[in-house]
PDB file of N, CA and C in Angstrom:
ATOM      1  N   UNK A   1       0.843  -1.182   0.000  1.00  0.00           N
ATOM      2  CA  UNK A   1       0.000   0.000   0.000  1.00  0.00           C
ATOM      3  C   UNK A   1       0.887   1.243   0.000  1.00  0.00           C
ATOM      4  N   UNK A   2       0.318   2.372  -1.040  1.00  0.00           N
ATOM      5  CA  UNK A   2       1.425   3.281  -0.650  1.00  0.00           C
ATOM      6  C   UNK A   2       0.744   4.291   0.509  1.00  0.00           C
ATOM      7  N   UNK A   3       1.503   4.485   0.998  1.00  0.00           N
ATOM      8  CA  UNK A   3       1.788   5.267   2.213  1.00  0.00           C
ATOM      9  C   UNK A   3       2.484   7.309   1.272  1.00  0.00           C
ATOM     10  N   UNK A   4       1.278   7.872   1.992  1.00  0.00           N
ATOM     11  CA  UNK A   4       1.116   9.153   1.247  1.00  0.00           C
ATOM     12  C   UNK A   4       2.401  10.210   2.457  1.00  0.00           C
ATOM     13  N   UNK A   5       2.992  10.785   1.764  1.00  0.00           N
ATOM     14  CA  UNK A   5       4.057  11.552   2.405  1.00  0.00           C
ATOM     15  C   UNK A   5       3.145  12.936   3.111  1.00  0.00           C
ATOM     16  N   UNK A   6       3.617  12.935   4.558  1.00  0.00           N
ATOM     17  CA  UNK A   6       2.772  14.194   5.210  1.00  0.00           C
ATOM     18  C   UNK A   6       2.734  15.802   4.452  1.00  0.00           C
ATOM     19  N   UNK A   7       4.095  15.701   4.182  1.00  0.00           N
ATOM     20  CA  UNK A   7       3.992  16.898   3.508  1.00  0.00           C
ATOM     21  C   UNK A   7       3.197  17.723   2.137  1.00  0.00           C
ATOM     22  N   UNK A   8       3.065  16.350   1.673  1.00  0.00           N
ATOM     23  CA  UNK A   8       1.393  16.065   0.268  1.00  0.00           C
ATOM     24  C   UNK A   8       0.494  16.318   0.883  1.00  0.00           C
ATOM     25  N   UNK A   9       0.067  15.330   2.246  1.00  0.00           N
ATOM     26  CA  UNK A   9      -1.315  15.426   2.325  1.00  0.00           C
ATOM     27  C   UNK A   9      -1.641  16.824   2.736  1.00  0.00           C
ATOM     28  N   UNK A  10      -0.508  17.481   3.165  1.00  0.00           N
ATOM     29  CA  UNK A  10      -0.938  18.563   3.920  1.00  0.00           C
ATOM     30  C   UNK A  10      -1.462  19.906   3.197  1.00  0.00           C
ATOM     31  N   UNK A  11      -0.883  19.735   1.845  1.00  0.00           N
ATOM     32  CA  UNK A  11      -2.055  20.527   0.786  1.00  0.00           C
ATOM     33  C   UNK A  11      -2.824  20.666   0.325  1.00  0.00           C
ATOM     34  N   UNK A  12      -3.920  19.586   1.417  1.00  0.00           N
ATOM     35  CA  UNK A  12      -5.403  19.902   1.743  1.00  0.00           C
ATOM     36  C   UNK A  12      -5.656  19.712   2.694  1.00  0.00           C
ATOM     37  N   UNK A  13      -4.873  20.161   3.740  1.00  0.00           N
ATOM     38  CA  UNK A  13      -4.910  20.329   5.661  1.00  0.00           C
ATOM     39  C   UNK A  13      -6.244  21.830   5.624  1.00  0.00           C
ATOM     40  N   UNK A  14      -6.418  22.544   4.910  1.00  0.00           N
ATOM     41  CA  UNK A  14      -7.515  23.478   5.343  1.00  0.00           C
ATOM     42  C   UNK A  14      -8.993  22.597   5.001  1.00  0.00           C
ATOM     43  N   UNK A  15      -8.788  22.236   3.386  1.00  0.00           N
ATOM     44  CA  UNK A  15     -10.268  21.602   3.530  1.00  0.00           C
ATOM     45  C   UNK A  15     -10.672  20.130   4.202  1.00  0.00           C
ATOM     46  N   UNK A  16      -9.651  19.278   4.602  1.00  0.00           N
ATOM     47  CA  UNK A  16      -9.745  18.203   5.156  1.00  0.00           C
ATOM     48  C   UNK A  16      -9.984  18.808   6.790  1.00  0.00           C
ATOM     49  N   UNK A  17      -9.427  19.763   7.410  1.00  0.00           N
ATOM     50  CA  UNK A  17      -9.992  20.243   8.569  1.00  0.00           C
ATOM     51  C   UNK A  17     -11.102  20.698   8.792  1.00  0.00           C
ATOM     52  N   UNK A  18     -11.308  21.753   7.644  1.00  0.00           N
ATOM     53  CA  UNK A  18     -12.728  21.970   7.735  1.00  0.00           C
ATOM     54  C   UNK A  18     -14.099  20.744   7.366  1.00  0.00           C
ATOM     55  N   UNK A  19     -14.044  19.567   7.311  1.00  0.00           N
ATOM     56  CA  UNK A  19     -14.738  18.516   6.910  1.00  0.00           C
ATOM     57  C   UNK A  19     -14.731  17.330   8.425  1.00  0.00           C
ATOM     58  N   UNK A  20     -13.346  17.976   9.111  1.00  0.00           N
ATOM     59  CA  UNK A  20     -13.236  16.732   9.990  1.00  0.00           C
ATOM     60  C   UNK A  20     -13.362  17.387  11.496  1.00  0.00           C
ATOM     61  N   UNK A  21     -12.804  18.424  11.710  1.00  0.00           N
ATOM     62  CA  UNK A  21     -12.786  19.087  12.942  1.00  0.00           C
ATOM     63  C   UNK A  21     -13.893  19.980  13.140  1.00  0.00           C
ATOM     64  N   UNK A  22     -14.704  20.188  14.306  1.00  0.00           N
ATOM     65  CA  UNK A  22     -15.902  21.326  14.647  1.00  0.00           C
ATOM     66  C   UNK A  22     -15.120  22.833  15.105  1.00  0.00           C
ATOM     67  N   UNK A  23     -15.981  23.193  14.849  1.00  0.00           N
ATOM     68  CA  UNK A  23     -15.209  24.745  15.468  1.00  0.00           C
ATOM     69  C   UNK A  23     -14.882  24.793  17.097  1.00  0.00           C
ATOM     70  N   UNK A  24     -15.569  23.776  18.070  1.00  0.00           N
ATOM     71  CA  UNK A  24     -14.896  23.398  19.384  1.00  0.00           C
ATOM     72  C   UNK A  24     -13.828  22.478  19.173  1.00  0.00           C
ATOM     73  N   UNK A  25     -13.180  22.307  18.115  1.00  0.00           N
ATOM     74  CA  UNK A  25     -11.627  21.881  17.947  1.00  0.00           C
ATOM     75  C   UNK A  25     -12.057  19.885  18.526  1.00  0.00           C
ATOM     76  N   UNK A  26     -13.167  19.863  18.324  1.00  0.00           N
ATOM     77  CA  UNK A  26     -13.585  17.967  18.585  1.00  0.00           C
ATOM     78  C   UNK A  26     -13.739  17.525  17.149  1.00  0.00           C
ATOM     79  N   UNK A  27     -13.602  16.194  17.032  1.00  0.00           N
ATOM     80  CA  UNK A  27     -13.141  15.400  15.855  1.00  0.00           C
ATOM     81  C   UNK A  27     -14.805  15.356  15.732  1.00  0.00           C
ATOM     82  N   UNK A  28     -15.479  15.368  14.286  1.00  0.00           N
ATOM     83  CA  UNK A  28     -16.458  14.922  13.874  1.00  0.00           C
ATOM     84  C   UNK A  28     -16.529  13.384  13.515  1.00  0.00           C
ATOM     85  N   UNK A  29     -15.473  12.967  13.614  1.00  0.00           N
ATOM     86  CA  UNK A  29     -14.939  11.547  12.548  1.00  0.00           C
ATOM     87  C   UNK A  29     -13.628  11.499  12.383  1.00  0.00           C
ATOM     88  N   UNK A  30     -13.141  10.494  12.443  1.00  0.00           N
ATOM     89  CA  UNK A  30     -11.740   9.802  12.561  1.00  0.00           C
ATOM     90  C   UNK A  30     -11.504   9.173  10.901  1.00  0.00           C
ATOM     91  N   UNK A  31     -11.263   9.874   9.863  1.00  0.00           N
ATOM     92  CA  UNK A  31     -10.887   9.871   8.578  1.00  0.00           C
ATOM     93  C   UNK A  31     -10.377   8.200   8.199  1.00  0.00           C
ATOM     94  N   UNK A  32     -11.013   8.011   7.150  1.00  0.00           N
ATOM     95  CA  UNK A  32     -10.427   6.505   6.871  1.00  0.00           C
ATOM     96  C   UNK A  32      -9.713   6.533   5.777  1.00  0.00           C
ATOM     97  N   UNK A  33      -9.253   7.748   5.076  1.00  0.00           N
ATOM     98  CA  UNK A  33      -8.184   7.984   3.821  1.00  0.00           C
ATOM     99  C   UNK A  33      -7.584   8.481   4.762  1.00  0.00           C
ATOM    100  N   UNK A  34      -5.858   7.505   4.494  1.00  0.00           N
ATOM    101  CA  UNK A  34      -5.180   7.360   4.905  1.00  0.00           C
ATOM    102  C   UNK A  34      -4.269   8.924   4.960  1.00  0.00           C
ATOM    103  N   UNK A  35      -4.160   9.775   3.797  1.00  0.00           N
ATOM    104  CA  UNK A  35      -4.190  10.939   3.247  1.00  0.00           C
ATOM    105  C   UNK A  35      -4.587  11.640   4.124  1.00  0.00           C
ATOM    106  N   UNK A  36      -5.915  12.062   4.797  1.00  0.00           N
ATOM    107  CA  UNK A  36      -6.590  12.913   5.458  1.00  0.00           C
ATOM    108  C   UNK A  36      -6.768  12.606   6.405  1.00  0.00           C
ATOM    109  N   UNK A  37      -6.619  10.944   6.924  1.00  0.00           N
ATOM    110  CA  UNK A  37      -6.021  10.623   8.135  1.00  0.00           C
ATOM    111  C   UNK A  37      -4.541  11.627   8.642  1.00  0.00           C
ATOM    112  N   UNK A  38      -3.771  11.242   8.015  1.00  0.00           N
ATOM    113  CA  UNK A  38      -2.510  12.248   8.502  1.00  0.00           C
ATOM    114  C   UNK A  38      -2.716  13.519   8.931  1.00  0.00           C
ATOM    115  N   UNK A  39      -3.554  14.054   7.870  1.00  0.00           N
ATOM    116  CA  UNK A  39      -3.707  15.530   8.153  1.00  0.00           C
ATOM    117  C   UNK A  39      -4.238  15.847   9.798  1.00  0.00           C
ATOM    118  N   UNK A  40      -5.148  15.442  10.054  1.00  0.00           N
ATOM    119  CA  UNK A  40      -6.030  15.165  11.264  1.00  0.00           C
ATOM    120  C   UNK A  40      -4.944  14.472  12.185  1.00  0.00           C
ATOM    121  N   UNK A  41      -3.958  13.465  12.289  1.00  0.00           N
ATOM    122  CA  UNK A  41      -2.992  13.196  13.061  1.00  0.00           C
ATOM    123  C   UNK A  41      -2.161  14.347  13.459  1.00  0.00           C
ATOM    124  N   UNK A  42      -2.015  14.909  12.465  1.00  0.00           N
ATOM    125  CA  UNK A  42      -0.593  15.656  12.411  1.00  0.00           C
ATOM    126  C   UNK A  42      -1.590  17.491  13.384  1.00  0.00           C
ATOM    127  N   UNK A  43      -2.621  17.234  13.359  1.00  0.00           N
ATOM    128  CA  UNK A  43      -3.463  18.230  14.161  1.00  0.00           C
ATOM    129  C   UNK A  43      -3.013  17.744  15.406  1.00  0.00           C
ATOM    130  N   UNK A  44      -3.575  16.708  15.650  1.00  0.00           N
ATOM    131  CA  UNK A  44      -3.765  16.413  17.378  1.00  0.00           C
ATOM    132  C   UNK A  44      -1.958  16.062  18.021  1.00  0.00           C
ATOM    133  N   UNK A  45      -1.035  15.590  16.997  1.00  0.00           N
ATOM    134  CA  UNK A  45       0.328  15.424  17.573  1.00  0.00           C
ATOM    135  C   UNK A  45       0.785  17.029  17.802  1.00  0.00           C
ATOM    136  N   UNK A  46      -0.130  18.364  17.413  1.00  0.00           N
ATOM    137  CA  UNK A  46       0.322  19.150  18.219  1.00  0.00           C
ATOM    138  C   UNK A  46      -0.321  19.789  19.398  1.00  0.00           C
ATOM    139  N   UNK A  47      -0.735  19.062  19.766  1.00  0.00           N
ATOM    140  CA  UNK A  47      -1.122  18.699  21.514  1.00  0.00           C
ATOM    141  C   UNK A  47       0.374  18.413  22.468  1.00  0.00           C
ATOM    142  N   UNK A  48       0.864  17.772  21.486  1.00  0.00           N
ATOM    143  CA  UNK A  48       2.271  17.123  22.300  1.00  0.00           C
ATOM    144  C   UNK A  48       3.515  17.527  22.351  1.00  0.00           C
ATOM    145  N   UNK A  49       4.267  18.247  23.303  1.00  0.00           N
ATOM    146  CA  UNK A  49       5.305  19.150  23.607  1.00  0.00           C
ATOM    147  C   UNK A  49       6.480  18.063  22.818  1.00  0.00           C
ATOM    148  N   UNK A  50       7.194  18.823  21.705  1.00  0.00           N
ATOM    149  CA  UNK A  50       8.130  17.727  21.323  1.00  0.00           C
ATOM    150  C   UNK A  50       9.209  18.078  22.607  1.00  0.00           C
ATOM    151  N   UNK A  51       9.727  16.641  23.282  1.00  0.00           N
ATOM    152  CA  UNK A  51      10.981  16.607  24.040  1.00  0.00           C
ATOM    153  C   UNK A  51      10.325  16.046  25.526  1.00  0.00           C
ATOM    154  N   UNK A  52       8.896  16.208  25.634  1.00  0.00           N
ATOM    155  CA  UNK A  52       8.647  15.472  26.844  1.00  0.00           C
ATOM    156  C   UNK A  52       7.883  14.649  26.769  1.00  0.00           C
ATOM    157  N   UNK A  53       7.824  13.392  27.835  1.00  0.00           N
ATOM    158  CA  UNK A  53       7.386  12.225  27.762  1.00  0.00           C
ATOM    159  C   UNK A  53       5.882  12.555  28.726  1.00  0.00           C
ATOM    160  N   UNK A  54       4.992  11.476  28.443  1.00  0.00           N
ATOM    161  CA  UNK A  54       3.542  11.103  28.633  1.00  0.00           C
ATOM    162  C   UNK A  54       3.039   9.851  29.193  1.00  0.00           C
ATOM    163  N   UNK A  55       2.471   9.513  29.807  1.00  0.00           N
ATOM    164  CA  UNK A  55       1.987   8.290  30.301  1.00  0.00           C
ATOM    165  C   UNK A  55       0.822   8.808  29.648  1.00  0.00           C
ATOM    166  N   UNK A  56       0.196   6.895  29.578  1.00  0.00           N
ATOM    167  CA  UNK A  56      -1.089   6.707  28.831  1.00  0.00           C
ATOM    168  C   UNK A  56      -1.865   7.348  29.310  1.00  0.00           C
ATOM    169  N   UNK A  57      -2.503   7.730  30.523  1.00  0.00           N
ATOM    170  CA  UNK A  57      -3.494   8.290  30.883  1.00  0.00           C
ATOM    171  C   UNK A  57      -3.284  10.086  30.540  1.00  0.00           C
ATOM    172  N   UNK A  58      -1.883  10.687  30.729  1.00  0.00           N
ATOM    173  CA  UNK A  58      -2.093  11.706  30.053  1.00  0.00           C
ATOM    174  C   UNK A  58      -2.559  12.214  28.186  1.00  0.00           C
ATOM    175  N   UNK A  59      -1.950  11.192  27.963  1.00  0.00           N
ATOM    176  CA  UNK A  59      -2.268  10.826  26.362  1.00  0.00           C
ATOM    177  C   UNK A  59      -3.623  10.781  26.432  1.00  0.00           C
ATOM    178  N   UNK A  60      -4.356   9.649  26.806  1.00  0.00           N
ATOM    179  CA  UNK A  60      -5.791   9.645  26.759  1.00  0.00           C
ATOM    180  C   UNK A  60      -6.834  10.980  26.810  1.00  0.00           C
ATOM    181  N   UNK A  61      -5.933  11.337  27.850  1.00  0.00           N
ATOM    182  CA  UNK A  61      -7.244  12.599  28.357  1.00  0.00           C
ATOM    183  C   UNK A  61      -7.223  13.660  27.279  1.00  0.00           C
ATOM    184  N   UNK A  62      -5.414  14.020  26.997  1.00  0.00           N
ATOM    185  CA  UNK A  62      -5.512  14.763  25.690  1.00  0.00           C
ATOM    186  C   UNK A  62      -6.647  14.462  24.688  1.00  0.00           C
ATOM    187  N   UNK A  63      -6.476  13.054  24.013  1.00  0.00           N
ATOM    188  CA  UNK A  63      -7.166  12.855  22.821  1.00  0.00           C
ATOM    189  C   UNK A  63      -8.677  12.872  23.128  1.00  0.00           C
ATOM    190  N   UNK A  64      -8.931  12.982  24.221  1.00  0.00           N
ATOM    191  CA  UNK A  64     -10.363  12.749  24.788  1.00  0.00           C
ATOM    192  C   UNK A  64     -10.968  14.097  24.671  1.00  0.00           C
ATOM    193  N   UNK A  65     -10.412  14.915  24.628  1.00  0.00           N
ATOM    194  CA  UNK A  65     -10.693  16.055  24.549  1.00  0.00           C
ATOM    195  C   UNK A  65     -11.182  16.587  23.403  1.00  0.00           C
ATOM    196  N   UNK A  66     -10.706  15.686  22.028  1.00  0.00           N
ATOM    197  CA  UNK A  66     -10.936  15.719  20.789  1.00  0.00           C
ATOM    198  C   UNK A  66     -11.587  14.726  20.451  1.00  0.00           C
ATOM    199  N   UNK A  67     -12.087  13.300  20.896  1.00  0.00           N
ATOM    200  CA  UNK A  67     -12.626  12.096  20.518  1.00  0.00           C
ATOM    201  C   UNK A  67     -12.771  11.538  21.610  1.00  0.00           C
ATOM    202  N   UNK A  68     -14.009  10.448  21.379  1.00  0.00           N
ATOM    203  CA  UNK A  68     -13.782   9.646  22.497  1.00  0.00           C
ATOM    204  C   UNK A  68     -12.897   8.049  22.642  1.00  0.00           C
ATOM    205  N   UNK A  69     -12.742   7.919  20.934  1.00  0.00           N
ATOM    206  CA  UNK A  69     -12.038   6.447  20.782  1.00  0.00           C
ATOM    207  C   UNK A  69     -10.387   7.087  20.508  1.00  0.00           C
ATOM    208  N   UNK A  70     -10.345   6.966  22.071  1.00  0.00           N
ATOM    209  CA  UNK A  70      -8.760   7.474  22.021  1.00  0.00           C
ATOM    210  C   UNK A  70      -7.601   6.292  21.878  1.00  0.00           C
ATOM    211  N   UNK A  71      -8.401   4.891  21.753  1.00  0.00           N
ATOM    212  CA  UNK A  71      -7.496   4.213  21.824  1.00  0.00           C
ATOM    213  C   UNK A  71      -6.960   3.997  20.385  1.00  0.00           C
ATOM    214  N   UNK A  72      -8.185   4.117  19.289  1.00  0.00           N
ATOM    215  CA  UNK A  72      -8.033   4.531  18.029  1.00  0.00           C
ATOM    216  C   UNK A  72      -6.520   6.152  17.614  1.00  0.00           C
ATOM    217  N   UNK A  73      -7.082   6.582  18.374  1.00  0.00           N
ATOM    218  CA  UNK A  73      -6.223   8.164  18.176  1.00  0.00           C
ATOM    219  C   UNK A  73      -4.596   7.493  18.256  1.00  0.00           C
ATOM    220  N   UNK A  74      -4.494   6.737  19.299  1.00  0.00           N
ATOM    221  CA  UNK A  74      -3.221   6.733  20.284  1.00  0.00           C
ATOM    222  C   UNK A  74      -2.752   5.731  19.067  1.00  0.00           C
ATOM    223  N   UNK A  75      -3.324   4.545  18.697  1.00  0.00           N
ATOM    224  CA  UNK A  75      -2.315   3.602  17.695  1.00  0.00           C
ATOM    225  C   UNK A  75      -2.607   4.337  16.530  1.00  0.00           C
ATOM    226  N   UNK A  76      -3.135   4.996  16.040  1.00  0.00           N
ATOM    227  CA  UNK A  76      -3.069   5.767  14.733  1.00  0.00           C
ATOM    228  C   UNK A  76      -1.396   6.945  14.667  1.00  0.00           C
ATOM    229  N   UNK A  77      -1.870   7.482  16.142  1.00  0.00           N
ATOM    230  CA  UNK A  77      -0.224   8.400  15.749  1.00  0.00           C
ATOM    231  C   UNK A  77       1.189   7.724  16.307  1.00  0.00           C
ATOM    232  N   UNK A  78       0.745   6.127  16.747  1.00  0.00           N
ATOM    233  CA  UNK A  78       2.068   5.879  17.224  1.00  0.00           C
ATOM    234  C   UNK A  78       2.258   5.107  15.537  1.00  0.00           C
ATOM    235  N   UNK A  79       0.889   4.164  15.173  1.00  0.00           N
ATOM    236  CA  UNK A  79       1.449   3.436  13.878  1.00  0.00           C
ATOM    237  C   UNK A  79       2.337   4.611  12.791  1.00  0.00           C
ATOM    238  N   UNK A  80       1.948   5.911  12.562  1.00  0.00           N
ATOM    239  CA  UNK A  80       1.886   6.323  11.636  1.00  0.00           C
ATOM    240  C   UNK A  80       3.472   7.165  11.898  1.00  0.00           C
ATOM    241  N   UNK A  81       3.967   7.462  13.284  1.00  0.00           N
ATOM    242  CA  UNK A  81       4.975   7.612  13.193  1.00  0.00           C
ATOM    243  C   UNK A  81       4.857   9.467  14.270  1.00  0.00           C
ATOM    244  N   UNK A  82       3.759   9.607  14.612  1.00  0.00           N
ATOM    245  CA  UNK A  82       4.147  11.244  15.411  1.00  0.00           C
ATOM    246  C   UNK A  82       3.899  11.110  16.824  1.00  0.00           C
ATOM    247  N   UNK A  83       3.682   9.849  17.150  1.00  0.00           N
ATOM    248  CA  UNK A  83       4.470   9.279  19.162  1.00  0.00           C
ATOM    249  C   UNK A  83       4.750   8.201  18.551  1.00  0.00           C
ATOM    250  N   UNK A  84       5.857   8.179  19.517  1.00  0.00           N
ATOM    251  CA  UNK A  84       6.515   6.579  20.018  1.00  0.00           C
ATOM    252  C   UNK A  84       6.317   6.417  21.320  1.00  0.00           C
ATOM    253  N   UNK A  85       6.872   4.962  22.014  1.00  0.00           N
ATOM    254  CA  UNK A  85       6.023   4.607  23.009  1.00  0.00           C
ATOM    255  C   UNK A  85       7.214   3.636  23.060  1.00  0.00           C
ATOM    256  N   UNK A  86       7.506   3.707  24.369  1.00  0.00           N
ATOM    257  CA  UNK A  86       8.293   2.509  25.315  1.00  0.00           C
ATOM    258  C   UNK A  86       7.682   2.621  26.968  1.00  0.00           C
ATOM    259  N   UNK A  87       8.251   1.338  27.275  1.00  0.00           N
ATOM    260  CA  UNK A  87       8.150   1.394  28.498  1.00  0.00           C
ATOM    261  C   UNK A  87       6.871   2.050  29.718  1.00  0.00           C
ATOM    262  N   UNK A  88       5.842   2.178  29.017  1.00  0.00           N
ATOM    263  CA  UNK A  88       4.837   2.812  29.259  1.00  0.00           C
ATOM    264  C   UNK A  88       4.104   4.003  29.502  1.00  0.00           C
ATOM    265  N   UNK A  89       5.243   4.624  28.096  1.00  0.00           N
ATOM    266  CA  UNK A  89       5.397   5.940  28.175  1.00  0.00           C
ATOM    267  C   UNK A  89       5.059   6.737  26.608  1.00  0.00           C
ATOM    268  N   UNK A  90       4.927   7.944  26.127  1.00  0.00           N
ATOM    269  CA  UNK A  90       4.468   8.240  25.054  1.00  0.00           C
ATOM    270  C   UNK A  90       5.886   9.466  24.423  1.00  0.00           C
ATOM    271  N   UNK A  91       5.814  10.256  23.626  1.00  0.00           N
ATOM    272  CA  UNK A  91       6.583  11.184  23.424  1.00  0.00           C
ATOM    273  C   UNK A  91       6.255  11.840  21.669  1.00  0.00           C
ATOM    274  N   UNK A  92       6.404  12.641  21.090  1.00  0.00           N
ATOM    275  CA  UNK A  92       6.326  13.185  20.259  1.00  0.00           C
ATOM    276  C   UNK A  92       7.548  12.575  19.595  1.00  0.00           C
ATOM    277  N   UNK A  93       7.212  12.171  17.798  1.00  0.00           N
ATOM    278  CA  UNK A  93       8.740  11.920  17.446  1.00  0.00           C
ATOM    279  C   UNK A  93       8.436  12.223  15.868  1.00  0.00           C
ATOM    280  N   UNK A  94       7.294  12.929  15.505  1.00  0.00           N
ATOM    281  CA  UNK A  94       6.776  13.454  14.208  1.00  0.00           C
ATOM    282  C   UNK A  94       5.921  14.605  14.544  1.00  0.00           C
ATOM    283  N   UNK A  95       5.517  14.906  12.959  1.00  0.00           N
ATOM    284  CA  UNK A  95       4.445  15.913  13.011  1.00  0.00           C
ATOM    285  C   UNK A  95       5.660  16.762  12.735  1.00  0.00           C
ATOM    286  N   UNK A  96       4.426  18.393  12.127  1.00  0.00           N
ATOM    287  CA  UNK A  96       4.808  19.932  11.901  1.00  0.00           C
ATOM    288  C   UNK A  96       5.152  20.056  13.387  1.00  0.00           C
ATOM    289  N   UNK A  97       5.727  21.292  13.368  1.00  0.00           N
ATOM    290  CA  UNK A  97       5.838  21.896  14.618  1.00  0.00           C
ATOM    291  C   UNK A  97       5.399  23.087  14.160  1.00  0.00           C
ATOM    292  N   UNK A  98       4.257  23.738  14.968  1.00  0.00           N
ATOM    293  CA  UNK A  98       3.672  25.162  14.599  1.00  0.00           C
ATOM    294  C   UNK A  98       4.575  26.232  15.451  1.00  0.00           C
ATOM    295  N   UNK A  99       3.996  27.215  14.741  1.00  0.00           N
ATOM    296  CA  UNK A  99       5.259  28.712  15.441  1.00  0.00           C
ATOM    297  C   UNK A  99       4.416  29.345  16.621  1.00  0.00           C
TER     298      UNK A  99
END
């Protein structure tokens, strides 16, 4: 399967946001193109301070804030590459970084 490069999908990060996110910044739907999946990942991985670490329950509550199937959220941005996860712990290791 090809696997779409973030920096593509992200040149339709306005209208894929506006289709997926509410104006209270909560997920309407968890995108099943893989494409506009990212886009929507690469939203919520900036929730996450790059350089510090997370336990699951802080992770959770984040994504909870935006969805309620956070367990969906959590293997979507670790599969896809913007947290990694050891030891029972989370961290930022992708995604934009906004200014």
């Amino acid at each position: 399967m090809h696997r779409p490069d973030l920096q593509d999908a992200l040149r339709d990060r306005d209208a894929v946001l506006r289709a997926f996110v509410a104006p209270d910044g909560t997920l309407t739907g968890i995108p099943t193109r893989i494409r506009k999946r990212l886009v929507v990942l690469d939203l919520l991985a900036q929730e996450f301070e790059p350089g510090r670490r997370y336990d699951e329950t802080s992770v959770n509550n984040t994504l909870r804030a935006h969805h309620p199937d956070v367990a969906a959220l959590r293997r979507y941005l670790v599969e896809e590459g913007f947290l990694d996860r050891a030891d029972g712990q989370y961290w930022r290791s992708g995604g934009t970084v906004s200014d």
